[in-house]
Protein backbone atom coordinates (compact mmCIF):
# COMPACT_ATOMS: atom_id res chain seq x y z
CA UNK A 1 0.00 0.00 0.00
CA UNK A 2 1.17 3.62 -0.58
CA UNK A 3 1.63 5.98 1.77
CA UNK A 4 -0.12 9.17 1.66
CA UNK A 5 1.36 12.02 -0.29
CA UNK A 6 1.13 15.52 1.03
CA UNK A 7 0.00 18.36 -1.39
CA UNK A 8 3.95 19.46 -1.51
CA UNK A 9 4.91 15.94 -2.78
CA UNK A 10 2.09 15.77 -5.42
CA UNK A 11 3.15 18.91 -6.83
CA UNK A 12 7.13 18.06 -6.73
CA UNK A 13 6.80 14.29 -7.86
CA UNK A 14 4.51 15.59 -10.68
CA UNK A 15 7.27 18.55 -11.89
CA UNK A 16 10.61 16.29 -11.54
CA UNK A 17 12.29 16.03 -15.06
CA UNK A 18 15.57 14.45 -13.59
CA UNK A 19 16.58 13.34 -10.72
CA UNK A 20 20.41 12.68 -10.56
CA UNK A 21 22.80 10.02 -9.20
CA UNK A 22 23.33 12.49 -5.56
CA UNK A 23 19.69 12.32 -5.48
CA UNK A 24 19.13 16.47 -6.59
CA UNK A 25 15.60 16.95 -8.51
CA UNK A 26 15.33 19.28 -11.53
CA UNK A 27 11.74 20.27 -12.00
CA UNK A 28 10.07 22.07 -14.76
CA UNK A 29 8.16 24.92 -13.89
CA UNK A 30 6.92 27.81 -16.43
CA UNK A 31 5.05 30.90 -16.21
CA UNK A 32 4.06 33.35 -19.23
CA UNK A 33 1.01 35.34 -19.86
CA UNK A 34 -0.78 33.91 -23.05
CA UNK A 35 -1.70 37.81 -23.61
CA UNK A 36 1.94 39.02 -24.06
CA UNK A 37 3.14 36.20 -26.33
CA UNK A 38 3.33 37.10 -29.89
CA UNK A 39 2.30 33.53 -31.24
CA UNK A 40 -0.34 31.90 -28.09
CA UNK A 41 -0.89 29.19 -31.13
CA UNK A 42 2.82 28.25 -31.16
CA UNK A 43 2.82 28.53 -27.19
CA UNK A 44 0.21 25.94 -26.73
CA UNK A 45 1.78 23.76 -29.45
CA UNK A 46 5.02 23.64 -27.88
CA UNK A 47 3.47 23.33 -24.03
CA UNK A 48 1.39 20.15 -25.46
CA UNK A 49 4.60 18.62 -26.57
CA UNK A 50 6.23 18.57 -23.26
CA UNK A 51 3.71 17.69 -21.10
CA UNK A 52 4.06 14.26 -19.68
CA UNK A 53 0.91 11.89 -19.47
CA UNK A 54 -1.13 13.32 -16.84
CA UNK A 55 0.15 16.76 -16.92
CA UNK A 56 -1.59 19.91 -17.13
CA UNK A 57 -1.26 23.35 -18.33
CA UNK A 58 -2.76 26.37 -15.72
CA UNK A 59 -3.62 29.62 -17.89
CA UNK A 60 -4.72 32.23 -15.90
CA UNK A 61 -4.64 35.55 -17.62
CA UNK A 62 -5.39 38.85 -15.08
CA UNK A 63 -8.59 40.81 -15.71
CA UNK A 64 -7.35 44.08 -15.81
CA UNK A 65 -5.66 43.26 -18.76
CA UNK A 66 -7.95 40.55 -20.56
CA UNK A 67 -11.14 41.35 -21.51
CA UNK A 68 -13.60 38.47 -21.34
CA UNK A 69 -13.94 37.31 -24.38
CA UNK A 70 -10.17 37.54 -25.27
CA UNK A 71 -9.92 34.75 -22.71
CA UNK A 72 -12.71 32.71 -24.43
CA UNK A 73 -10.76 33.17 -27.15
CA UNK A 74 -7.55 31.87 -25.86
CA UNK A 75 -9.73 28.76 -24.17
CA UNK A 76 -10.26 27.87 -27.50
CA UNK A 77 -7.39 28.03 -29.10
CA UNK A 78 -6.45 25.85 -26.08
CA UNK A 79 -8.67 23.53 -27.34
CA UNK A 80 -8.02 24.08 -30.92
CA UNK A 81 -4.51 23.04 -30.23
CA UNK A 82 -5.38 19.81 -28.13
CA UNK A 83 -6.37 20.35 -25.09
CA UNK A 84 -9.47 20.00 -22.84
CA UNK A 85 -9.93 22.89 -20.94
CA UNK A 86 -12.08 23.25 -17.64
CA UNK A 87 -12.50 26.26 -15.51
CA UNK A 88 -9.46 26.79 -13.19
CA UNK A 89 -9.03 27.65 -9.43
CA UNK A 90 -10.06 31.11 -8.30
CA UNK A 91 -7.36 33.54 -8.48
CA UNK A 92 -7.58 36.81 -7.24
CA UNK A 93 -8.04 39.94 -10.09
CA UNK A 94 -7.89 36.70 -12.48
CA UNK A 95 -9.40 34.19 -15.11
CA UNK A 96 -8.25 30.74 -15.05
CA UNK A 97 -8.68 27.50 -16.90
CA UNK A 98 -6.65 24.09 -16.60
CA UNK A 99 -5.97 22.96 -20.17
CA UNK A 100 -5.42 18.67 -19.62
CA UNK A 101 -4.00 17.15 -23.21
CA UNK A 102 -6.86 15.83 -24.69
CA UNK A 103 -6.16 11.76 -25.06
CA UNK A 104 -8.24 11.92 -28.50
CA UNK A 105 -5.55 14.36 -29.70
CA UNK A 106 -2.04 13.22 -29.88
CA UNK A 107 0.66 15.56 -29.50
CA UNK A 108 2.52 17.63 -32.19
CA UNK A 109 5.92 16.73 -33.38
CA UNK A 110 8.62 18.27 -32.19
CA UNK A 111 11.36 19.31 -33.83
């Protein structure tokens, strides 16, 4: 049986991208604003071909400087680009989705 997992070590185990022979971690962990990207498309592309199997994407774009329905808009291109998208945590002065790759879409080549 497995022991629990505190919220710290879900979040940790579920970032690690290496984890060496003198037992140091290296995590991935991004943050960018899908407003102040020139290409969101190519953003979402590239995010949906790094994320492991059971990873997820958290967009949350703040209200002061996203109108409404230019975060629809990036929801679906979310979608458009292989994702399912469902409505995030609250964050404060934000919107927020989670955008989980969609297993009916498989994920662009890289390269």
């Amino acid at each position: 049986m497995r022991e629990p997992r505190t919220l710290f070590d879900k979040i940790w185990q579920s970032h690690v991208v290496q984890v060496a022979y003198d037992g140091t971690c290296r995590l991935y962990i991004d943050r960018h604003l899908v407003h102040e990207v020139t290409h969101p498309q190519a953003l979402f592309a590239e995010v949906r071909s790094l994320l492991r199997p059971g990873g997820h994407f958290f967009v949350a774009e703040p209200r002061g400087h996203v109108s409404l329905s230019r975060f629809v808009a990036t929801a679906e291109l979310a979608r458009a680009s292989g994702f399912e998208v469902t409505a995030g945590p609250h964050v404060r002065f934000s919107r927020a989705v989670v955008c989980t790759p969609s297993p009916s879409s498989p994920a662009p080549a890289r390269g």
